[in-house]
Protein backbone atom coordinates (compact mmCIF):
# COMPACT_ATOMS: atom_id res chain seq x y z
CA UNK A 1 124.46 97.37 34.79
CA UNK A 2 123.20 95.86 37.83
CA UNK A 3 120.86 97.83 40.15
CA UNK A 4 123.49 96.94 43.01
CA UNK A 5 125.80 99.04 41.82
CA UNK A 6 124.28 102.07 42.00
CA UNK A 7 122.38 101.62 45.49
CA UNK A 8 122.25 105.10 47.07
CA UNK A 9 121.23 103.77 50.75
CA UNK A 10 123.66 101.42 52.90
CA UNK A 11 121.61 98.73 54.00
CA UNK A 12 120.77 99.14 57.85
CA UNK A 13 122.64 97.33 60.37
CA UNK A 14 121.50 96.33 63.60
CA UNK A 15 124.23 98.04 65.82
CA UNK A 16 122.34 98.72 69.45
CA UNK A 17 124.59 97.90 71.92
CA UNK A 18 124.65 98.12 75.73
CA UNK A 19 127.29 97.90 78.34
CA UNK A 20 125.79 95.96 81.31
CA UNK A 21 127.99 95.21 84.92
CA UNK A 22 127.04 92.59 87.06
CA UNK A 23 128.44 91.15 90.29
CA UNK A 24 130.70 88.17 88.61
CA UNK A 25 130.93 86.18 92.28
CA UNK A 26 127.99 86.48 94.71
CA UNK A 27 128.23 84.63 98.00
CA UNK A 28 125.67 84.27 100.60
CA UNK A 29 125.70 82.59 103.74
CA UNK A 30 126.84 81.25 107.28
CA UNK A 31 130.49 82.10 108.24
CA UNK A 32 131.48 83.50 104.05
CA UNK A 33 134.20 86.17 104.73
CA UNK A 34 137.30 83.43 104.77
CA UNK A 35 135.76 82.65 101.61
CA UNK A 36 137.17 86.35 100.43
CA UNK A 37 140.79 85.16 99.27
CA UNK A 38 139.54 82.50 96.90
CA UNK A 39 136.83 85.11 95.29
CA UNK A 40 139.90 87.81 95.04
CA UNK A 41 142.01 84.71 93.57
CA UNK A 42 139.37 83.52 90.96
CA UNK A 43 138.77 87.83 89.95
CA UNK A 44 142.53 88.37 89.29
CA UNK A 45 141.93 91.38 91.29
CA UNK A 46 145.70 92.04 92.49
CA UNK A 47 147.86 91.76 95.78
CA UNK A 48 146.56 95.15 97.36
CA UNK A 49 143.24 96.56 98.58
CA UNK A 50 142.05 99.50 100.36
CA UNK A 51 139.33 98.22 103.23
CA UNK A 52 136.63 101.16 103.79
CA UNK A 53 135.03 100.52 106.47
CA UNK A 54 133.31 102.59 109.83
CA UNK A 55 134.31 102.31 113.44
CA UNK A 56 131.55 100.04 114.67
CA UNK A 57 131.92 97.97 111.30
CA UNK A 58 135.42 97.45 111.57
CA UNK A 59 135.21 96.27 115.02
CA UNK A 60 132.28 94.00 113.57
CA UNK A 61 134.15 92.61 110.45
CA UNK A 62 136.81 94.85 109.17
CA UNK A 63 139.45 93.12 111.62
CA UNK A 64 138.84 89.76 110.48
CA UNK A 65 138.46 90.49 106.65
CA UNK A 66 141.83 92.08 107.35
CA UNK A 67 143.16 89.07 108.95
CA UNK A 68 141.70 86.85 106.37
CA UNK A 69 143.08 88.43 103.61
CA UNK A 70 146.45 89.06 105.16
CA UNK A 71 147.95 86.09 103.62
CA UNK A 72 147.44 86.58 100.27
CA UNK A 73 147.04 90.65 100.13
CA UNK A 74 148.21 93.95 101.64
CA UNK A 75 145.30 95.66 102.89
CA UNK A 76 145.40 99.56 103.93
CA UNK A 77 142.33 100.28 106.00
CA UNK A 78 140.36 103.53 105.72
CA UNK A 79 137.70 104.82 108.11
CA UNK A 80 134.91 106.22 106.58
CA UNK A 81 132.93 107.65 109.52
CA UNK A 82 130.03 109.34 106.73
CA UNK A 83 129.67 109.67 103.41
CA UNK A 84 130.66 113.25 101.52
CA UNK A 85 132.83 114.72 99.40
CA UNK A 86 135.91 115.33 101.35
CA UNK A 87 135.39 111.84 102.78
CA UNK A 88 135.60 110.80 99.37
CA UNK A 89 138.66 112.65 97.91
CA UNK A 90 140.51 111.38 101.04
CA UNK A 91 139.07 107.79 100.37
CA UNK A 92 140.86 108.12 96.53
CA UNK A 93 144.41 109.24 98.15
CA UNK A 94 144.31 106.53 100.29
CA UNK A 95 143.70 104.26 97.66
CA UNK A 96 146.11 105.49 95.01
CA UNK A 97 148.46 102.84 94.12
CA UNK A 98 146.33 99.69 95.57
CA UNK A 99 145.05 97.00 92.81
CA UNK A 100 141.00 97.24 94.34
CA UNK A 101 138.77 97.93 97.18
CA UNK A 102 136.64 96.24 99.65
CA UNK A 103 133.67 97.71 101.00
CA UNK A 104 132.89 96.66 104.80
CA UNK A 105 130.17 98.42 106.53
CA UNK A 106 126.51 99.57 105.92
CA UNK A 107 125.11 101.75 102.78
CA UNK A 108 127.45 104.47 103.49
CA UNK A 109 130.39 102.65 103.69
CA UNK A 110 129.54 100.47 100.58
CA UNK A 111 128.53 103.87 98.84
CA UNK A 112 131.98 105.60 99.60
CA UNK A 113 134.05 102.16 98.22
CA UNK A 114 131.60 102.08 95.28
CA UNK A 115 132.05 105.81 94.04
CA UNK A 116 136.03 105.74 95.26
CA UNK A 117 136.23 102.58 92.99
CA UNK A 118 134.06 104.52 90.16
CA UNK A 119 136.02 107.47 90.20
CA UNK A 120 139.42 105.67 90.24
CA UNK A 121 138.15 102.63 87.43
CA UNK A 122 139.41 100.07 90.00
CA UNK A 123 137.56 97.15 91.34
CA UNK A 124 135.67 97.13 94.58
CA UNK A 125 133.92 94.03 96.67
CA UNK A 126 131.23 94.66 98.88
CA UNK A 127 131.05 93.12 102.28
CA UNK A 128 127.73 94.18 103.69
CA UNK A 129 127.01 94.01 107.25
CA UNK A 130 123.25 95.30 107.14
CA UNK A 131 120.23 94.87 104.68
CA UNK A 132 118.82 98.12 104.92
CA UNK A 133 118.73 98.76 101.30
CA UNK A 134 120.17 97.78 97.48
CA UNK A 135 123.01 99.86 97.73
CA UNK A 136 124.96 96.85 98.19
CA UNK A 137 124.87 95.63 94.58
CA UNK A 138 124.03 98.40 92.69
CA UNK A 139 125.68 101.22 90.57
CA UNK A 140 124.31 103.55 92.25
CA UNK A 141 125.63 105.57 95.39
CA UNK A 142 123.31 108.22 97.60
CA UNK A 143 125.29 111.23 98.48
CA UNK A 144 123.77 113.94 100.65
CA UNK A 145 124.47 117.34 99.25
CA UNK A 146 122.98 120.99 100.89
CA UNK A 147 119.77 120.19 98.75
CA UNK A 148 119.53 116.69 100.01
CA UNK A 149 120.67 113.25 98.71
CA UNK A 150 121.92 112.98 95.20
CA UNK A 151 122.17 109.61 93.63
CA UNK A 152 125.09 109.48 91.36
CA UNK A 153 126.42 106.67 89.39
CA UNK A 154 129.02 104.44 90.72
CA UNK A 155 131.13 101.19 90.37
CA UNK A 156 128.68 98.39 90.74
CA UNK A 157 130.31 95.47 92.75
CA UNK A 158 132.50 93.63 91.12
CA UNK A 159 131.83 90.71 93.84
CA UNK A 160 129.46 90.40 96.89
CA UNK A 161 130.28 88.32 100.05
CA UNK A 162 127.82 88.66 102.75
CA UNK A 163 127.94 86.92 105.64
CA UNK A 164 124.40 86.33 106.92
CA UNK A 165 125.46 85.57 110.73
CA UNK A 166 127.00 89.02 110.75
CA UNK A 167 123.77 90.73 108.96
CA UNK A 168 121.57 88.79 111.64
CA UNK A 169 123.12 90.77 114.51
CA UNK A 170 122.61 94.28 112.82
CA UNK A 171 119.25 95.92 114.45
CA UNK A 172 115.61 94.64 112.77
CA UNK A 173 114.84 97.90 111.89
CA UNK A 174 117.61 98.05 109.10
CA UNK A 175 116.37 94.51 107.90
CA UNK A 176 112.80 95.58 107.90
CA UNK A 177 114.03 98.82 105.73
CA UNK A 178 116.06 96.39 103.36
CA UNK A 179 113.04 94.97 102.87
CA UNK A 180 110.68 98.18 102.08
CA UNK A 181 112.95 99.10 99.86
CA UNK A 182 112.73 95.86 97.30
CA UNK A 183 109.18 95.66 98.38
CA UNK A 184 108.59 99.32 96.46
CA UNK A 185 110.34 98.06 93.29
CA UNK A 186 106.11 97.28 92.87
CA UNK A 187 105.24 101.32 92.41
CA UNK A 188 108.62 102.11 90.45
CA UNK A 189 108.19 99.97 87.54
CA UNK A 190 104.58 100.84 87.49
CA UNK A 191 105.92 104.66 87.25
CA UNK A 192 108.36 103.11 84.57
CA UNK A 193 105.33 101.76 82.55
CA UNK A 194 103.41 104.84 83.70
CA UNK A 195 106.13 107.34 82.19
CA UNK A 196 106.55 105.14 78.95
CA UNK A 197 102.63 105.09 78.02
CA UNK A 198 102.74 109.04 78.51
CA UNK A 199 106.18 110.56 77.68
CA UNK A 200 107.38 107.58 75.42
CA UNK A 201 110.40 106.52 78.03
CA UNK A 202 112.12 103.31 76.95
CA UNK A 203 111.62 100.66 79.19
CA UNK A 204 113.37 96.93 79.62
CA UNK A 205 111.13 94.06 80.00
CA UNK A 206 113.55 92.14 81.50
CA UNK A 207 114.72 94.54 84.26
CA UNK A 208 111.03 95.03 85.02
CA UNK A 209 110.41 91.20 85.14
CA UNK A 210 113.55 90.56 87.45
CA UNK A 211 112.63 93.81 89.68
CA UNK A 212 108.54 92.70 90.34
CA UNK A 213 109.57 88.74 90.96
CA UNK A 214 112.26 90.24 93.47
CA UNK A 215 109.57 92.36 95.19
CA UNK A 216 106.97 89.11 95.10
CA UNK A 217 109.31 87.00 96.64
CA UNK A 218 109.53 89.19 99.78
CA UNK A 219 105.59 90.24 100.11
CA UNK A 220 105.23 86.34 99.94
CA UNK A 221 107.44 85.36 102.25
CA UNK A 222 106.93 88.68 104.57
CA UNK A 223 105.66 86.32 107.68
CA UNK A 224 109.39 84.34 107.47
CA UNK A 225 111.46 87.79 107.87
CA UNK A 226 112.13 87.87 111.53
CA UNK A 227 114.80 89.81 114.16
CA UNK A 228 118.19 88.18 113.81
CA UNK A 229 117.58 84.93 112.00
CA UNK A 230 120.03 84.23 109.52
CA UNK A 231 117.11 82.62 107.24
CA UNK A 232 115.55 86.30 106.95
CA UNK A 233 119.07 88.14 106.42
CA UNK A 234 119.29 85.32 103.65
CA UNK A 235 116.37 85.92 102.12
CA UNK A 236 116.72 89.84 102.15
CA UNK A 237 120.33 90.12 101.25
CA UNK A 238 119.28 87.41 97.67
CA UNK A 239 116.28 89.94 96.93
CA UNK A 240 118.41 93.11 97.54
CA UNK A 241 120.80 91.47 95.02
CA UNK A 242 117.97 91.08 92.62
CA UNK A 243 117.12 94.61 92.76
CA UNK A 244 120.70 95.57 92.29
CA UNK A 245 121.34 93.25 89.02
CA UNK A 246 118.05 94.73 87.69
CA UNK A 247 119.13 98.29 87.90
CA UNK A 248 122.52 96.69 85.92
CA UNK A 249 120.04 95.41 83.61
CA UNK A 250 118.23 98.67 82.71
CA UNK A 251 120.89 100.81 83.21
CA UNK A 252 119.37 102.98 85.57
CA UNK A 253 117.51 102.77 88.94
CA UNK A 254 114.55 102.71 87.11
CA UNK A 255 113.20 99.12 87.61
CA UNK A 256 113.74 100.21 91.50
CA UNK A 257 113.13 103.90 91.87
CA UNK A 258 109.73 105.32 90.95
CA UNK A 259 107.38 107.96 93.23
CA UNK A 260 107.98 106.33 96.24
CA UNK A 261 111.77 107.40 96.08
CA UNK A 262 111.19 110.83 95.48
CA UNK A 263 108.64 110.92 98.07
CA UNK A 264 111.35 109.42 100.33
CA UNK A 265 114.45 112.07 99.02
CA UNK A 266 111.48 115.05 99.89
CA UNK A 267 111.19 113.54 103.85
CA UNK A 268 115.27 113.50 103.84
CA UNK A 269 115.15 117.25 103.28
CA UNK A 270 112.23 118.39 104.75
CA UNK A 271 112.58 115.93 108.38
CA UNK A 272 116.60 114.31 108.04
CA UNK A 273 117.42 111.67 110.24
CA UNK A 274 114.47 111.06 110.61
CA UNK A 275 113.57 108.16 108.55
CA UNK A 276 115.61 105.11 107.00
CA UNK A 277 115.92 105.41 103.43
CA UNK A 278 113.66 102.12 102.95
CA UNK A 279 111.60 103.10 105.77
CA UNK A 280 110.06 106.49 104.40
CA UNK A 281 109.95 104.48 100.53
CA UNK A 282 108.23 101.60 101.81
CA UNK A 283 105.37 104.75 103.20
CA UNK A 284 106.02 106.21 99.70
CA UNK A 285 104.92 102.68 98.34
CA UNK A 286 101.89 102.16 100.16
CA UNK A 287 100.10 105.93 98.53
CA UNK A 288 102.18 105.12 95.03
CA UNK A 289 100.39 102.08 94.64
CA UNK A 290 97.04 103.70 96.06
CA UNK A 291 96.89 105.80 93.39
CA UNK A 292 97.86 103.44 91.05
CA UNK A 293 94.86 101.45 91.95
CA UNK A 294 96.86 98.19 93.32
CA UNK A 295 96.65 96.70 96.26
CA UNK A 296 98.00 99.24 98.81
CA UNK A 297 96.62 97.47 101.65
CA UNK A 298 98.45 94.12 100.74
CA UNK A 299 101.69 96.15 100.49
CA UNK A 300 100.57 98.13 103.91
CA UNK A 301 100.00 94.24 105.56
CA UNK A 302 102.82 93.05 104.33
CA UNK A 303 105.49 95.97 105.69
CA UNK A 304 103.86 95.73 109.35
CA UNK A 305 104.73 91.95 108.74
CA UNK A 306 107.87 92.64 108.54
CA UNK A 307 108.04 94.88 110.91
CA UNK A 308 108.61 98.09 108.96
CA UNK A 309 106.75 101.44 109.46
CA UNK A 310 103.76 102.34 107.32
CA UNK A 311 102.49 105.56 108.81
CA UNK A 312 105.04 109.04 109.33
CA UNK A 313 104.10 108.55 113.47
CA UNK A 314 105.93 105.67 113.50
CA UNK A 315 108.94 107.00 112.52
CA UNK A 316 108.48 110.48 114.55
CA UNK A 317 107.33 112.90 111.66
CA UNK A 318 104.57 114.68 111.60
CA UNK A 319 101.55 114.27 109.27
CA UNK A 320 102.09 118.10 107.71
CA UNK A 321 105.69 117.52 107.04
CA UNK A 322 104.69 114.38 104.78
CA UNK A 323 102.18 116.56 103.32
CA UNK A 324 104.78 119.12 101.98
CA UNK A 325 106.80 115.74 101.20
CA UNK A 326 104.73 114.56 98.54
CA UNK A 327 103.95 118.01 97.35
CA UNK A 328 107.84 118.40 96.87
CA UNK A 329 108.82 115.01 95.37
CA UNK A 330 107.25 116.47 92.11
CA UNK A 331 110.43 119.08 92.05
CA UNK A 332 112.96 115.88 92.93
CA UNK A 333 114.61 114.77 89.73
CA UNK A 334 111.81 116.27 87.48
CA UNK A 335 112.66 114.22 84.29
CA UNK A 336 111.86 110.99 86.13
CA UNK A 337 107.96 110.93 85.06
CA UNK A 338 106.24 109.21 87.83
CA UNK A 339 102.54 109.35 89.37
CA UNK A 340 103.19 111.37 92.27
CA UNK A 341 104.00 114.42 89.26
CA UNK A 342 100.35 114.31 88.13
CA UNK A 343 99.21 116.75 89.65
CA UNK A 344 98.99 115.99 93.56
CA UNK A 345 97.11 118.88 95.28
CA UNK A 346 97.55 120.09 99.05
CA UNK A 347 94.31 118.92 99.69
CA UNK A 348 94.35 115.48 98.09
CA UNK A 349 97.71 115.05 99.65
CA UNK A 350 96.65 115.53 103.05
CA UNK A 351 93.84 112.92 102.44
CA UNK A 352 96.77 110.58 100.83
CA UNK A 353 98.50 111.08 104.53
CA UNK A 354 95.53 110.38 106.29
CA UNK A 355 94.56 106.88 104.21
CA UNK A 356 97.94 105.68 105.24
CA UNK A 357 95.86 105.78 108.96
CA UNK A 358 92.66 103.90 107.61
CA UNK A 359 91.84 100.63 108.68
């Protein structure tokens, strides 16, 4: 009798699979948003939409994405004035019955259409009018809760159309925080690497690869990203893309959330409304990558190039408060290894604070 037959163990079969979403259509550029029925048309998304959208943002674009799409699709619009729960139980009545949604407005907008979207499995295009972070093509959404933000997963974009003339008139300061926050993918895949040498965390090399070359891109070209030139919204909204497709990639915000995010989630509780989200990570970056050994003072040159804030006086906190900040971002998210949870004490973190200062 053949050994064959009587084989005990079923031969191993490679069976690791992964479900990855990515943005199918991305469009960048000059005067894009008539461009919105022929990417709806080439999705198959369906003849009705619920448009999300703010106030200010639908006076911006809302109107005309509603008047561009009124020939091929019923659009219901839907005011989204912040982001929380009851805004977001409303936004999934209102969008009962319609074939997808479109996201027009800034992070909070495009994080209410992306959870609405997750929660009822439709489809959902973002229509970004501000860079100020990589909300707009990621599966993530930030959600402030009475403990501070919570980042939950979401419906990552089926398309992105982003009109760079539109993103050029939104204020510099939410361009310069678009940009911190790709420039401090740097320190969260060197927590990623950081938390896979010590607690044996799976990482992707190709989510890490995509995230750093997005962050070099911008630290290179840092002189070119000036106030309300389309070239810089360009440039921004591409990287923030990146960074978005990366997270897609790992399946997690790992490749673009390390220290320097919980450093940033500890400032929202401890000093809110204070800080942009990119501004207070882009600060985060600058110590992460200090005490990683980098080049913080490349990463410090390269924010005040931009124009973004490197120090908590510029954005009207005081030095204590981002003591107590980086003390605390050990307690947010506590299985996300990262450097700042290595121990950090008060007095080292005041010094930490005060470096930020140093010329």
């Amino acid at each position: 009798m053949s050994a064959d037959a009587i084989k005990l163990l079923r031969p191993k079969v490679f069976d690791k699979s992964k479900w990855m979403q990515l943005p199918r259509d991305v469009v960048i550029g000059h005067d894009v948003l008539p461009q919105l029925p022929a990417v709806c048309e080439d999705l198959k998304l369906g003849s009705s939409a619920l448009l999300v959208s703010g106030k200010g943002t639908m006076k911006l674009a809302g109107n005309s994405v509603m008047s561009i799409m009124a020939g091929s699709c019923r659009v219901t619009p839907f005011l989204a004035e912040e982001i929380s729960v009851t805004v977001i139980k409303e936004g999934e009545k209102a969008a009962k019955g319609v074939d997808f949604l479109i996201g027009v407005g800034g992070g909070r907008v495009i994080d209410t259409a992306k959870i609405v979207s997750y929660n009822l499995d439709l489809p959902f295009i973002s229509v970004p009018t501000a860079a100020s972070h990589d909300g707009i093509a990621s599966a993530r959404a930030s959600v402030p809760m009475a403990e501070g933000h919570s980042s939950l997963e979401a419906e990552p974009p089926i398309a992105i159309v982003a009109d760079t003339g539109i993103i050029a008139t939104a204020p510099h300061r939410l361009l310069a925080a678009g940009c911190a926050d790709v420039i401090s993918n740097y320190t969260a895949i060197l927590d990623w690497e950081l938390a896979h040498r010590v607690k044996g965390e799976p990482v992707s090399e190709y989510a890490i690869a995509l995230s750093k070359m997005t962050a070099e891109i911008l630290v290179k070209d840092a002189p070119l990203i000036k106030p309300h030139q389309e070239q810089s919204a360009w440039l921004v909204i591409k990287a923030l893309v990146s960074s978005g497709v990366a997270m897609s990639i790992a399946g997690s915000s790992r490749p673009a959330s390390g220290g320097e995010h919980k450093f940033s989630h500890a400032l929202d509780r401890l000093a809110p409304g204070k800080a942009l989200h990119g501004e207070s990570c882009g600060i985060g970056t600058i110590i992460s990558m200090y005490l990683h050994g980098g080049d913080w003072r490349g990463i410090r040159t390269s924010l005040k190039n931009i124009g973004a804030p490197t120090t908590p006086a510029e954005v009207g906190i005081d030095d204590s408060v981002a003591v107590e900040a980086l003390l605390m971002a050990k307690t947010i998210r506590p299985e996300r290894f990262t450097i700042f949870d290595m121990g950090i004490t008060r007095e080292s973190a005041e010094n930490l604070i005060q470096m930020l200062y140093r010329e």
